[in-house]
N, C-alpha and C. Protein backbone atom coordinates (compact mmCIF):
# COMPACT_ATOMS: atom_id res chain seq x y z
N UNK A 1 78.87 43.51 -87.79
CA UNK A 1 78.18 42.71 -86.80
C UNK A 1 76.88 43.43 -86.43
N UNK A 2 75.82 42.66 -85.99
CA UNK A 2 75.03 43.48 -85.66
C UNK A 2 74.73 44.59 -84.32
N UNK A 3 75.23 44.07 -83.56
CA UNK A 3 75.53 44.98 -82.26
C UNK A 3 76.32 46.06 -82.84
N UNK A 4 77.33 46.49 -84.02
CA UNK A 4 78.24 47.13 -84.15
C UNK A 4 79.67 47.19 -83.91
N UNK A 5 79.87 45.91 -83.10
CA UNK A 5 80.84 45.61 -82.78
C UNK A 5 82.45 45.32 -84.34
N UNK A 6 82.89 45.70 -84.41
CA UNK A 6 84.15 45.37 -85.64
C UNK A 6 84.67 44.31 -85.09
N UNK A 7 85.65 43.78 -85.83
CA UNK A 7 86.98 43.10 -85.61
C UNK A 7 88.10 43.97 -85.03
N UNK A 8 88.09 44.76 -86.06
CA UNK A 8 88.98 45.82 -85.60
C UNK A 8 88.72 46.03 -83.95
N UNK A 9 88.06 46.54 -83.49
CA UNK A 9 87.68 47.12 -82.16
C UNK A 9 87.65 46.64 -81.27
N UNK A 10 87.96 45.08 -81.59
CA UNK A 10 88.00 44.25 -80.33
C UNK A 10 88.36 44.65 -79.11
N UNK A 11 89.32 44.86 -79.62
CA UNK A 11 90.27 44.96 -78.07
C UNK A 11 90.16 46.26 -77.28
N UNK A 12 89.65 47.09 -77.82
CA UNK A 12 88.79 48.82 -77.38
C UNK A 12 87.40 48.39 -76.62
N UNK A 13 86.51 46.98 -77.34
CA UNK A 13 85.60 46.87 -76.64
C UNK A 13 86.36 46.18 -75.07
N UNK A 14 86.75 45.58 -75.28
CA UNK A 14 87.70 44.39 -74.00
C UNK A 14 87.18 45.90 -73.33
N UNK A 15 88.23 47.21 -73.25
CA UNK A 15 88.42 47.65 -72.40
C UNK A 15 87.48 49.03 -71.87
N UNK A 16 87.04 48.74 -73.34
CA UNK A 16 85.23 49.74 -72.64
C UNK A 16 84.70 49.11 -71.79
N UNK A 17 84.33 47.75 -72.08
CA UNK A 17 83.23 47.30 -71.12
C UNK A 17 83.92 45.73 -70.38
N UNK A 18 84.58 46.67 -69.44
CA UNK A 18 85.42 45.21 -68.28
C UNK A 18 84.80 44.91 -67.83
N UNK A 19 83.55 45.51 -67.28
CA UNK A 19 83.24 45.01 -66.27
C UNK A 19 81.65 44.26 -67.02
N UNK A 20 81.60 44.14 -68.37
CA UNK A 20 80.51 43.51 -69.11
C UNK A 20 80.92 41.99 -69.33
N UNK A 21 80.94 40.96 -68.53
CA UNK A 21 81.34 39.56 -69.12
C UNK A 21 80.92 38.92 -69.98
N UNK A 22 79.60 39.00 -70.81
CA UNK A 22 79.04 38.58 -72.05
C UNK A 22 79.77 39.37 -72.68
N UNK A 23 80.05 40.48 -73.09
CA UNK A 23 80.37 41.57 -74.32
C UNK A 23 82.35 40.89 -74.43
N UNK A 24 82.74 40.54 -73.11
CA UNK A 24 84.25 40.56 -73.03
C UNK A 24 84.37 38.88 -73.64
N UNK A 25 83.41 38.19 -73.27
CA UNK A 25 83.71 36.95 -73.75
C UNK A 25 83.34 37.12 -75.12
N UNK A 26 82.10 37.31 -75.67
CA UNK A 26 81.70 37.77 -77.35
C UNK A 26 83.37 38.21 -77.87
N UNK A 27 83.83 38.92 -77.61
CA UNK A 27 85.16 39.98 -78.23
C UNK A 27 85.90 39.19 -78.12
N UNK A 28 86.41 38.09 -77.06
CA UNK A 28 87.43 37.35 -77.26
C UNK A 28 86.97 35.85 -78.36
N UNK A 29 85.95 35.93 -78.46
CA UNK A 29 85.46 34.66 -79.22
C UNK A 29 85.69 35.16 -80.79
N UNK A 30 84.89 36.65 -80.64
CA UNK A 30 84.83 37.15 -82.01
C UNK A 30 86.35 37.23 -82.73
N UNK A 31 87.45 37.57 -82.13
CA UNK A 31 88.23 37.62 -82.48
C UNK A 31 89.44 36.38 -82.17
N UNK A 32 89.10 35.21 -81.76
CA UNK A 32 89.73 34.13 -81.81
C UNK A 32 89.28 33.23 -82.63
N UNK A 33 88.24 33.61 -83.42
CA UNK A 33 87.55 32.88 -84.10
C UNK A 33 87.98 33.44 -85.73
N UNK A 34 87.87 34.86 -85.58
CA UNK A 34 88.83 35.34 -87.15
C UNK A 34 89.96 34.90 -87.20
N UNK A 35 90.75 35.18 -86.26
CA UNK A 35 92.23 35.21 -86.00
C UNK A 35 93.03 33.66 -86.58
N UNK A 36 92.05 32.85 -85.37
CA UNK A 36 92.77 31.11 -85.82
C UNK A 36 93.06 30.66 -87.14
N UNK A 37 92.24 30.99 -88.26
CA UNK A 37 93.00 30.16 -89.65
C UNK A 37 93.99 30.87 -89.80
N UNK A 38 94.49 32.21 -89.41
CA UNK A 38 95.45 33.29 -90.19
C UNK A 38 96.84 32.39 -89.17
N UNK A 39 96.39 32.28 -87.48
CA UNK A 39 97.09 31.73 -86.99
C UNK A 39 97.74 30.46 -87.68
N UNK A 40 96.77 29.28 -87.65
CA UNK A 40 97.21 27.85 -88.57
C UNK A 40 98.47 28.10 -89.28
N UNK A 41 97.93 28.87 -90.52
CA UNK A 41 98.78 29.04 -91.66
C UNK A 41 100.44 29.71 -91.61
N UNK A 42 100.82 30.49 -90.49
CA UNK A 42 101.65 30.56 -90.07
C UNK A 42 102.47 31.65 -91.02
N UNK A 43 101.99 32.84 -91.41
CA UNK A 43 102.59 33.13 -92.73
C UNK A 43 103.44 34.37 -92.00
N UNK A 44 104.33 34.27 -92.99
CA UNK A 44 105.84 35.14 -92.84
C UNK A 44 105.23 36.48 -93.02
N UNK A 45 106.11 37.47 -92.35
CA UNK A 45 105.43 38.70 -92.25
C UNK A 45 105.05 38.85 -94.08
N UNK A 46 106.41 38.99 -94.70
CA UNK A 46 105.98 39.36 -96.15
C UNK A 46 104.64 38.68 -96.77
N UNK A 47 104.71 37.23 -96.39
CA UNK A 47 102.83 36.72 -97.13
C UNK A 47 102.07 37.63 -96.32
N UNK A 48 102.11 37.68 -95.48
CA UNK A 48 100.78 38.70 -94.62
C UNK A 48 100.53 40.07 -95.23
N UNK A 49 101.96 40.59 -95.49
CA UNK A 49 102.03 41.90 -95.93
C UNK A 49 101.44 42.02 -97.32
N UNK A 50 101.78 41.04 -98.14
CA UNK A 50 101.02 40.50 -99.66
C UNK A 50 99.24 40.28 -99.80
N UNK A 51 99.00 39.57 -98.87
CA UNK A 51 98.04 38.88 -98.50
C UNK A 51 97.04 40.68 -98.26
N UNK A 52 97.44 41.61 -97.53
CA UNK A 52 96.61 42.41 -97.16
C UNK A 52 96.40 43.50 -98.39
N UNK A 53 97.79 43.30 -99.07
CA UNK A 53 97.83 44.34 -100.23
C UNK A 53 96.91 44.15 -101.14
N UNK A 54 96.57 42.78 -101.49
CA UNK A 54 95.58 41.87 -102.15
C UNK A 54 94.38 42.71 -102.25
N UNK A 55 93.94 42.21 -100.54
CA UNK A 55 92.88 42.54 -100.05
C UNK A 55 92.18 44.23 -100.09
N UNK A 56 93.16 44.86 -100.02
CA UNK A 56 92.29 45.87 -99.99
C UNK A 56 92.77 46.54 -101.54
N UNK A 57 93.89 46.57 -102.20
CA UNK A 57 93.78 46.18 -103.70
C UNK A 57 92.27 45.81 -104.45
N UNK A 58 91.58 44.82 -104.00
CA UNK A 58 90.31 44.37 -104.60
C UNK A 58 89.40 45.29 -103.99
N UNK A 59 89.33 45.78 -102.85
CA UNK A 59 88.47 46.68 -102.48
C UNK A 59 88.19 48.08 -103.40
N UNK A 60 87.08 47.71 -103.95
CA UNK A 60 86.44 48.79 -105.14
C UNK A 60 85.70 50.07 -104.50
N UNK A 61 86.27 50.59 -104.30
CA UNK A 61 84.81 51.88 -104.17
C UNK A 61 84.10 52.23 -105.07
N UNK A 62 82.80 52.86 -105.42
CA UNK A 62 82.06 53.57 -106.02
C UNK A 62 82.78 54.89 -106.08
N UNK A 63 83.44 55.47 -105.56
CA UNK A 63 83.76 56.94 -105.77
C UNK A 63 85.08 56.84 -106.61
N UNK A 64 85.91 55.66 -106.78
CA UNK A 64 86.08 55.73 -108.15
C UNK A 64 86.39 55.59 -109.39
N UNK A 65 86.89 56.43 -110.12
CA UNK A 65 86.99 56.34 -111.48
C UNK A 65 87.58 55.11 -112.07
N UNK A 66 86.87 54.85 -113.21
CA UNK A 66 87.10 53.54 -114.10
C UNK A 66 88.71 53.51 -114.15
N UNK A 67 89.71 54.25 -114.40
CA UNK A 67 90.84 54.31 -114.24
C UNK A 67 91.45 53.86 -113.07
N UNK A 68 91.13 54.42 -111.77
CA UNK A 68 91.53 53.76 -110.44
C UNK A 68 90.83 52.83 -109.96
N UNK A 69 89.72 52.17 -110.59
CA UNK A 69 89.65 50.86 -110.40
C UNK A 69 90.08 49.91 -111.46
N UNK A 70 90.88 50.18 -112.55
CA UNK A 70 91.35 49.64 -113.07
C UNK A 70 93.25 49.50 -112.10
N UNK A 71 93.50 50.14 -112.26
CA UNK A 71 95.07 50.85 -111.06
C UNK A 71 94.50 49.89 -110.01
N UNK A 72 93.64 49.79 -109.44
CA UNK A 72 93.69 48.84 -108.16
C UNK A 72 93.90 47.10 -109.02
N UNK A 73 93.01 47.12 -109.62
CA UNK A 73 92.85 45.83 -109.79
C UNK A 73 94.03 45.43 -110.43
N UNK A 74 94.65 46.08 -111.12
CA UNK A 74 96.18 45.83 -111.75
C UNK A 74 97.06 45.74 -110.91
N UNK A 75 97.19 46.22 -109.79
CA UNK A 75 97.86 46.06 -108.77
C UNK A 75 97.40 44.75 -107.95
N UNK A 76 96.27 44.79 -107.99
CA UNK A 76 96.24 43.64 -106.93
C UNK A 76 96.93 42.12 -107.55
N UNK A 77 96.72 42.21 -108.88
CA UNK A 77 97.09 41.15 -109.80
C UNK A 77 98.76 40.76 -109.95
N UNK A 78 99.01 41.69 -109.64
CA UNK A 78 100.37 41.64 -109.22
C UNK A 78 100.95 41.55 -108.11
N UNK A 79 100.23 42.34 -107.00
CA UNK A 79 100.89 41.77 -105.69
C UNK A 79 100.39 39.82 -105.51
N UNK A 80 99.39 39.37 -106.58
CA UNK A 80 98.98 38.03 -106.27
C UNK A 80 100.19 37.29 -107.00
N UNK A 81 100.71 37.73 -108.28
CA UNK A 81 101.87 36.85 -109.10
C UNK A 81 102.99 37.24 -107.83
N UNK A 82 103.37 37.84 -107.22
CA UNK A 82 104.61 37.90 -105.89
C UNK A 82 104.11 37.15 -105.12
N UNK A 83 103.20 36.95 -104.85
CA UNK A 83 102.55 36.31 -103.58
C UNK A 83 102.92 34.31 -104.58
N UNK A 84 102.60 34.10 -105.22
CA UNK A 84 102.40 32.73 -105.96
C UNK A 84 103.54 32.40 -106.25
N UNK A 85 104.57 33.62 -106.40
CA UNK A 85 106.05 33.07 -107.07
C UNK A 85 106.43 32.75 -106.11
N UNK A 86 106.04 33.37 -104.55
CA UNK A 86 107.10 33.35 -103.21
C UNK A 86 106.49 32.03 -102.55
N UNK A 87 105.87 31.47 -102.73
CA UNK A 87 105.03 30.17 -102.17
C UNK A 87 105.58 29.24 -103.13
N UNK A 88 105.43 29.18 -104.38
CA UNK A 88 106.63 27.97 -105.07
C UNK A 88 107.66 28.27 -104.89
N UNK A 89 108.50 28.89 -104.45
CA UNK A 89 109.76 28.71 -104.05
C UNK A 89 110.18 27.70 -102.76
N UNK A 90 109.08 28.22 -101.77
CA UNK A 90 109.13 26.98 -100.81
C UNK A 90 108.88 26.05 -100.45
């Protein structure tokens, strides 16, 4: 964000700055506004737990090696076939 504000930190800002009502409303917007589709969808801890493995699975660093970004991405490809088998089942 540009202020610096995270997602993550929301709720650290809430309580840095109580007594800031723009910054407290921003933080509750900012983060009711990520939050709601994850809300919608309603997913069982295990999709969530899949869903994040995914996510940072695809997360590549530069630091490294062609091997462990190969190891990530192989992994992520697989936590996605668990994730696809457990959704046609239901």
């Amino acid at each position: 964000m540009p202020n610096g504000l995270v997602v993550r930190n929301v709720f650290k800002a809430i309580n840095i700055y109580k007594e800031d009502v723009t910054i407290n409303k921003f933080a509750k917007k900012l983060f009711d506004d990520s939050m709601g589709p994850f809300n919608r969808l309603q997913l069982s801890k295990e999709e969530f737990v899949l869903l994040r493995a995914i996510i940072f699975s695809h997360f590549v660093s530069t630091g490294l090696s062609q091997y462990g970004r190969q190891l990530l991405l192989t992994e992520a490809e697989n936590y996605s076939d668990i994730l696809m088998k457990m959704l046609q089942v239901f």
